[in-house]
Protein backbone atom coordinates (compact mmCIF):
# COMPACT_ATOMS: atom_id res chain seq x y z
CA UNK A 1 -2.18 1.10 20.32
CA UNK A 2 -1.68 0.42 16.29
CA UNK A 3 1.73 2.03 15.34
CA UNK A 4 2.31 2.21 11.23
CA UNK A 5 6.19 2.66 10.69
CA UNK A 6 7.18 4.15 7.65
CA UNK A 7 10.81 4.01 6.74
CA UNK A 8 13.16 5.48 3.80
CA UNK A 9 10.75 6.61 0.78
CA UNK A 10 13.97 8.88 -0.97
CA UNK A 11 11.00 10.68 -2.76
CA UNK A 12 12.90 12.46 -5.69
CA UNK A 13 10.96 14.48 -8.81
CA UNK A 14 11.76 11.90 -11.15
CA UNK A 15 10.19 8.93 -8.90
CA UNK A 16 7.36 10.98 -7.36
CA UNK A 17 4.67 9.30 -9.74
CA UNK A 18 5.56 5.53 -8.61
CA UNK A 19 6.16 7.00 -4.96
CA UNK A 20 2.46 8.07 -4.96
CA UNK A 21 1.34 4.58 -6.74
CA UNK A 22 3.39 2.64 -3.68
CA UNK A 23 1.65 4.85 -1.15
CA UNK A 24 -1.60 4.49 -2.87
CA UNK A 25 -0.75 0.57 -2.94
CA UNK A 26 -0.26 0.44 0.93
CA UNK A 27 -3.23 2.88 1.59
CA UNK A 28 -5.40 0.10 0.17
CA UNK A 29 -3.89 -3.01 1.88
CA UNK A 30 -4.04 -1.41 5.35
CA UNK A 31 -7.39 -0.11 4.87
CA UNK A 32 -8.89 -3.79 5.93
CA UNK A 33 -6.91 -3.22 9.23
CA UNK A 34 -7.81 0.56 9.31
CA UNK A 35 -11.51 -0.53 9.49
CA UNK A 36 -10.98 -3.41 11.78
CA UNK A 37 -9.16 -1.14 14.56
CA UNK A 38 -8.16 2.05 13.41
CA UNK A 39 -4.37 2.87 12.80
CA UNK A 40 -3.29 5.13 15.98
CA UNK A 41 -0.01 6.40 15.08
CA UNK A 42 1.95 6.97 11.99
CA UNK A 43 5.66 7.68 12.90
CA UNK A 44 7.97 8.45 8.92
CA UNK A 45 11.62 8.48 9.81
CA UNK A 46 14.78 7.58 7.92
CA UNK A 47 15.58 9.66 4.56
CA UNK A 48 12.07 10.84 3.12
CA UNK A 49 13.57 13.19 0.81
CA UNK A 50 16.48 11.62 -1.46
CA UNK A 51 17.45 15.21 -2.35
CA UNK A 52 16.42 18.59 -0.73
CA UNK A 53 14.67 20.96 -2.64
CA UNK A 54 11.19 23.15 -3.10
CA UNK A 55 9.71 20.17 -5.49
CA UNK A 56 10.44 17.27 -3.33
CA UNK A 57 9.10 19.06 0.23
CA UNK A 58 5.87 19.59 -2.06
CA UNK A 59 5.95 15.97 -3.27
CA UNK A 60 6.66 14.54 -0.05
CA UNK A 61 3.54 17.04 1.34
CA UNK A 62 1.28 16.03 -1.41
CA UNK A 63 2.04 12.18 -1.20
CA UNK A 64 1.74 11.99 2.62
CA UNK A 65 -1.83 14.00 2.93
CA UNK A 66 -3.25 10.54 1.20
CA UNK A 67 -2.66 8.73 4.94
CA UNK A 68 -3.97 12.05 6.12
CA UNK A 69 -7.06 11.47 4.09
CA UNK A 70 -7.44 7.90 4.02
CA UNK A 71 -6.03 6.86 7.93
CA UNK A 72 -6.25 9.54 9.59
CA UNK A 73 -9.33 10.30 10.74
């Protein structure tokens, strides 16, 4: 079983742009792997969300349906 651990993104509205270039970033390193034997399980924990709020659930949403598109299959 292939586990991807994500850990501690503290998405805020002012860094959502460079949050969604870093995501983007590791979409395209793991894709290699992804190909090779396909990613199982992706498990985010720590703080995802530097500070709650509408904007940063629908950043957080928005940058984490790129694994759903891209690994998840």
């Amino acid at each position: 079983m292939r586990i991807l651990h994500l850990s501690d993104f503290h998405l805020e509205q002012s860094t959502i742009y460079r949050s969604q270039t870093i995501v983007r970033q590791i979409i395209e390193t793991l894709q290699p792997f992804q190909e090779e034997i396909p990613i199982d399980l992706i498990i985010c924990t720590g703080d995802l969300i530097h500070k709650g709020g509408l904007n940063s659930r629908n950043g957080l949403a928005n940058m984490l349906e790129i694994f759903d598109i891209h690994i998840i299959t």
